[in-house]
C-alpha atoms as a PDB file:
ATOM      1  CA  UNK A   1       0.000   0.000   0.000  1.00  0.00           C
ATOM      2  CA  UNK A   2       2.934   2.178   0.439  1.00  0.00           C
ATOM      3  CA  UNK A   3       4.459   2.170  -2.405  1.00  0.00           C
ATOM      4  CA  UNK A   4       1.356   2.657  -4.508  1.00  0.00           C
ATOM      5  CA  UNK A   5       0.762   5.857  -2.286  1.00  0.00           C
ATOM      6  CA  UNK A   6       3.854   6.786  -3.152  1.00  0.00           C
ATOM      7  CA  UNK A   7       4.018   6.292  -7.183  1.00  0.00           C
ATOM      8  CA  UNK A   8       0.345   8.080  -7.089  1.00  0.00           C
ATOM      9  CA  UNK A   9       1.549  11.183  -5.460  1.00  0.00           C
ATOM     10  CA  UNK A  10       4.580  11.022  -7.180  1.00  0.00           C
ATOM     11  CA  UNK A  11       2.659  11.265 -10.438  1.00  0.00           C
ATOM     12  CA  UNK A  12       0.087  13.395  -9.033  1.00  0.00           C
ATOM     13  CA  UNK A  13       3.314  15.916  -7.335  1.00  0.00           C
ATOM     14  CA  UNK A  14       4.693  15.950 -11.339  1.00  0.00           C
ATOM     15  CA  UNK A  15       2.061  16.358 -13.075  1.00  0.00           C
ATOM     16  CA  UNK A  16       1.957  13.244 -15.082  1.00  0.00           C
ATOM     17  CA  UNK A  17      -1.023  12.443 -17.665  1.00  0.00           C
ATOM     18  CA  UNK A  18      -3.666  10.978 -15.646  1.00  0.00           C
ATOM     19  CA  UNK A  19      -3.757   7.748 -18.285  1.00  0.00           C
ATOM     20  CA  UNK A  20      -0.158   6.947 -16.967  1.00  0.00           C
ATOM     21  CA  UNK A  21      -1.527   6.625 -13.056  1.00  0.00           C
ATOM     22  CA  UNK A  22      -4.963   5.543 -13.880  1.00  0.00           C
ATOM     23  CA  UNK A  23      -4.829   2.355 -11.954  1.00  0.00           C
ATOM     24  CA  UNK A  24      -3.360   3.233  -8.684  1.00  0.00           C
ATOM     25  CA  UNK A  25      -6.383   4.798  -7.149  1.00  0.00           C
ATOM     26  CA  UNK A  26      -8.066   1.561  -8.218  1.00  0.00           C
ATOM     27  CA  UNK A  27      -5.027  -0.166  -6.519  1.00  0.00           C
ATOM     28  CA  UNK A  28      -5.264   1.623  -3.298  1.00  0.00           C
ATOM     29  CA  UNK A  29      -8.880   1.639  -3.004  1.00  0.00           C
ATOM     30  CA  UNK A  30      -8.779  -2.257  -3.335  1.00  0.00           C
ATOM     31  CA  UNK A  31      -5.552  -2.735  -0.417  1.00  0.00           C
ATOM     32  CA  UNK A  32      -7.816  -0.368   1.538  1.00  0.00           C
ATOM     33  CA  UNK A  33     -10.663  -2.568   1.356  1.00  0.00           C
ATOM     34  CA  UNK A  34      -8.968  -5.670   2.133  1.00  0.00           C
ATOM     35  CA  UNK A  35      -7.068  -3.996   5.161  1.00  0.00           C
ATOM     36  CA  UNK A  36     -11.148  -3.198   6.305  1.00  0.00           C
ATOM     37  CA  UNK A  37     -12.345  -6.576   5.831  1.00  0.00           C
ATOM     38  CA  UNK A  38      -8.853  -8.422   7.727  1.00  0.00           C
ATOM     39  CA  UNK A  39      -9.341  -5.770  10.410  1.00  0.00           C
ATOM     40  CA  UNK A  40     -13.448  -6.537  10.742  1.00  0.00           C
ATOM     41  CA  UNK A  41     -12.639 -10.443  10.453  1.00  0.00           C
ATOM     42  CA  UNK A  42      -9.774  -9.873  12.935  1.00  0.00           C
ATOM     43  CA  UNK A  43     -11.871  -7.905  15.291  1.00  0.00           C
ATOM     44  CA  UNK A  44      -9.427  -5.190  15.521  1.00  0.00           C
ATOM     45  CA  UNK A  45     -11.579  -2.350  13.845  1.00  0.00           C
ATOM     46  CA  UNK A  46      -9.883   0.420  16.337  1.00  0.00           C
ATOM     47  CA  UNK A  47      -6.527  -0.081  14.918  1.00  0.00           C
ATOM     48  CA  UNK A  48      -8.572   1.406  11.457  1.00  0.00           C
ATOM     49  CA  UNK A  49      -8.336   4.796  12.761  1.00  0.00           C
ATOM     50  CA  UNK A  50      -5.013   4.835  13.379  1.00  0.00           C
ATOM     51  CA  UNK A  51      -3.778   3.038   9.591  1.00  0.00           C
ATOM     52  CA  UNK A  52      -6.229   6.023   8.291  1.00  0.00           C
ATOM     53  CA  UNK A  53      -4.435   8.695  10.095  1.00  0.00           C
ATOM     54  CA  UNK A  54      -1.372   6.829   8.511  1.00  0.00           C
ATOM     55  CA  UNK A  55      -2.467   7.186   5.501  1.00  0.00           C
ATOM     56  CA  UNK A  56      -3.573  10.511   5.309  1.00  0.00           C
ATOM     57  CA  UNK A  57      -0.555  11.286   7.433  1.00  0.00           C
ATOM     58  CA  UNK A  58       1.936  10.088   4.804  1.00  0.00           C
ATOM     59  CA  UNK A  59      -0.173  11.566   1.830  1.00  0.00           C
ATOM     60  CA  UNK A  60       0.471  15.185   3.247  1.00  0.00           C
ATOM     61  CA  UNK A  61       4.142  14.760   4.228  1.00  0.00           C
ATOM     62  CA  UNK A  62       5.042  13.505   0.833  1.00  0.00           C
ATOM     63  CA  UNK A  63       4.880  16.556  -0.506  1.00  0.00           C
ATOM     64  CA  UNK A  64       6.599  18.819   2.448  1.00  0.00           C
ATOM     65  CA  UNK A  65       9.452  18.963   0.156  1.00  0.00           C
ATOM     66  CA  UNK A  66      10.910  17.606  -4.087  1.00  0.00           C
ATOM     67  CA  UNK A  67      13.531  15.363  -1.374  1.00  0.00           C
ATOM     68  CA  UNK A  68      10.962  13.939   0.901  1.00  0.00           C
ATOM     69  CA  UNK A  69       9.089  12.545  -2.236  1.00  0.00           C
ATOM     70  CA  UNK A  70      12.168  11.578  -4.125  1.00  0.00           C
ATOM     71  CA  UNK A  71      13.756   9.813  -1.745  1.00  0.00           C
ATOM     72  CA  UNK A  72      10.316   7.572  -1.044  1.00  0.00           C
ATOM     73  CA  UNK A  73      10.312   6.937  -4.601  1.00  0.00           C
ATOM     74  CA  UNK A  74      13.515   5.403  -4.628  1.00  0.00           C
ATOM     75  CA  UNK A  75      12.722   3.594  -1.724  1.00  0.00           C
ATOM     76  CA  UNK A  76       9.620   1.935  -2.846  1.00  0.00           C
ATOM     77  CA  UNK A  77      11.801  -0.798  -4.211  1.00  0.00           C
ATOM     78  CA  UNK A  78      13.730  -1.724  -1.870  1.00  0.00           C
ATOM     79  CA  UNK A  79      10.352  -1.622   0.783  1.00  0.00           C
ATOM     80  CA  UNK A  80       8.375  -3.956  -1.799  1.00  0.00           C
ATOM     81  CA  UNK A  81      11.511  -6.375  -1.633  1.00  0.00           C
ATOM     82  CA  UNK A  82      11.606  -6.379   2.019  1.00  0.00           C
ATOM     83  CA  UNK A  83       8.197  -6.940   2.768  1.00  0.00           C
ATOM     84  CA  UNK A  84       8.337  -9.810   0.202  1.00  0.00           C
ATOM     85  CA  UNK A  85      11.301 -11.463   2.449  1.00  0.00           C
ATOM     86  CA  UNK A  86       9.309 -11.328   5.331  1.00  0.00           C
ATOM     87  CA  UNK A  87       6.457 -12.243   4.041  1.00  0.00           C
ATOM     88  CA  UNK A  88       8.549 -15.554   2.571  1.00  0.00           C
ATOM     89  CA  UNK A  89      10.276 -15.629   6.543  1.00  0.00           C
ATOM     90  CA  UNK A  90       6.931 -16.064   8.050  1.00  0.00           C
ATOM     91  CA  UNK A  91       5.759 -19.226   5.612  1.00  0.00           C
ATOM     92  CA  UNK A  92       9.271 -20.777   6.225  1.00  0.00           C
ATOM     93  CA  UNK A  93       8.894 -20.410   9.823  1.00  0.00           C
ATOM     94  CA  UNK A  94       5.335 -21.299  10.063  1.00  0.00           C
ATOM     95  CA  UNK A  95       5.923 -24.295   7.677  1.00  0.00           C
ATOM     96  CA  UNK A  96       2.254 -23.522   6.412  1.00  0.00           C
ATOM     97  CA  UNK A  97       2.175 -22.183   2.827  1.00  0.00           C
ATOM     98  CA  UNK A  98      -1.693 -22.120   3.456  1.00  0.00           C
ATOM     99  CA  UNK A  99      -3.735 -21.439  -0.587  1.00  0.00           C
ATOM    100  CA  UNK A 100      -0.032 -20.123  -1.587  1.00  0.00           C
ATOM    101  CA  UNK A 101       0.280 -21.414  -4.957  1.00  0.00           C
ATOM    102  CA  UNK A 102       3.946 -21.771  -6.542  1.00  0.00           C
ATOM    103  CA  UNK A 103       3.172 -19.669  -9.756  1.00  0.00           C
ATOM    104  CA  UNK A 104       2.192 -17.339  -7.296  1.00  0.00           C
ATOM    105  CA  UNK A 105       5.261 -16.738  -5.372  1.00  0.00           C
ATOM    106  CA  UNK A 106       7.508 -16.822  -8.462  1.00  0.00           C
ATOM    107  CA  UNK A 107       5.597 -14.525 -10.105  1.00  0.00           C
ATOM    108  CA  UNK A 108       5.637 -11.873  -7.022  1.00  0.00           C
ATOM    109  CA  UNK A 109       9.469 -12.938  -6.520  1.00  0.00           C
ATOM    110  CA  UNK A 110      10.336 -12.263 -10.276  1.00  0.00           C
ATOM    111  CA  UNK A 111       8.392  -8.227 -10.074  1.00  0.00           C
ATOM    112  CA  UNK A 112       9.846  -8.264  -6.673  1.00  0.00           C
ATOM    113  CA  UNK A 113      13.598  -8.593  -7.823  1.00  0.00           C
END
């Protein structure tokens, strides 16, 4: 969800054609969604407020300064990578690959790297 916050208000910050950015408000409205529904299922709802105040948090301060949004756009790959490594951690340590397919993991390894 970061990093598609970040490429949007990158794009949005310099003035990119709307047709190249289309699909990240899409994106994020669908990871927001999802984060709802796990938080509902999870019964942590409160926690909702706070990843909102995140959000909107990090959508302001992108912009404080060209740096602040340059340097989060050049960390967005290096963040995606990472959270792919944990997320590969956690199913080593748990042993329990769960409705992980293989195609799946290769293909999010292979955009990933």
């Amino acid at each position: 969800l970061f990093s598609f916050l970040v490429f949007l208000r990158y794009q949005i910050y310099y003035g990119y054609p709307l047709q190249t950015y289309l699909e990240y408000p899409i994106i994020i409205a669908q990871d927001v969604i999802l984060l709802l529904l796990i938080l509902r299922f999870s019964g942590n709802m409160k926690r909702a407020l706070f990843y909102a105040v995140i959000f909107w948090g990090g959508w302001y301060v992108l912009t404080l300064r060209k740096r602040i949004i340059d340097l989060a756009m050049n960390l967005c790959t290096f963040i995606s990578a990472a959270s792919k490594l944990v997320q590969l951690r956690c199913l080593w340590q748990t042993k329990d690959s769960g409705q992980v397919s293989a195609l799946t993991w290769s293909m999010s390894a292979y955009t990933s790297a």
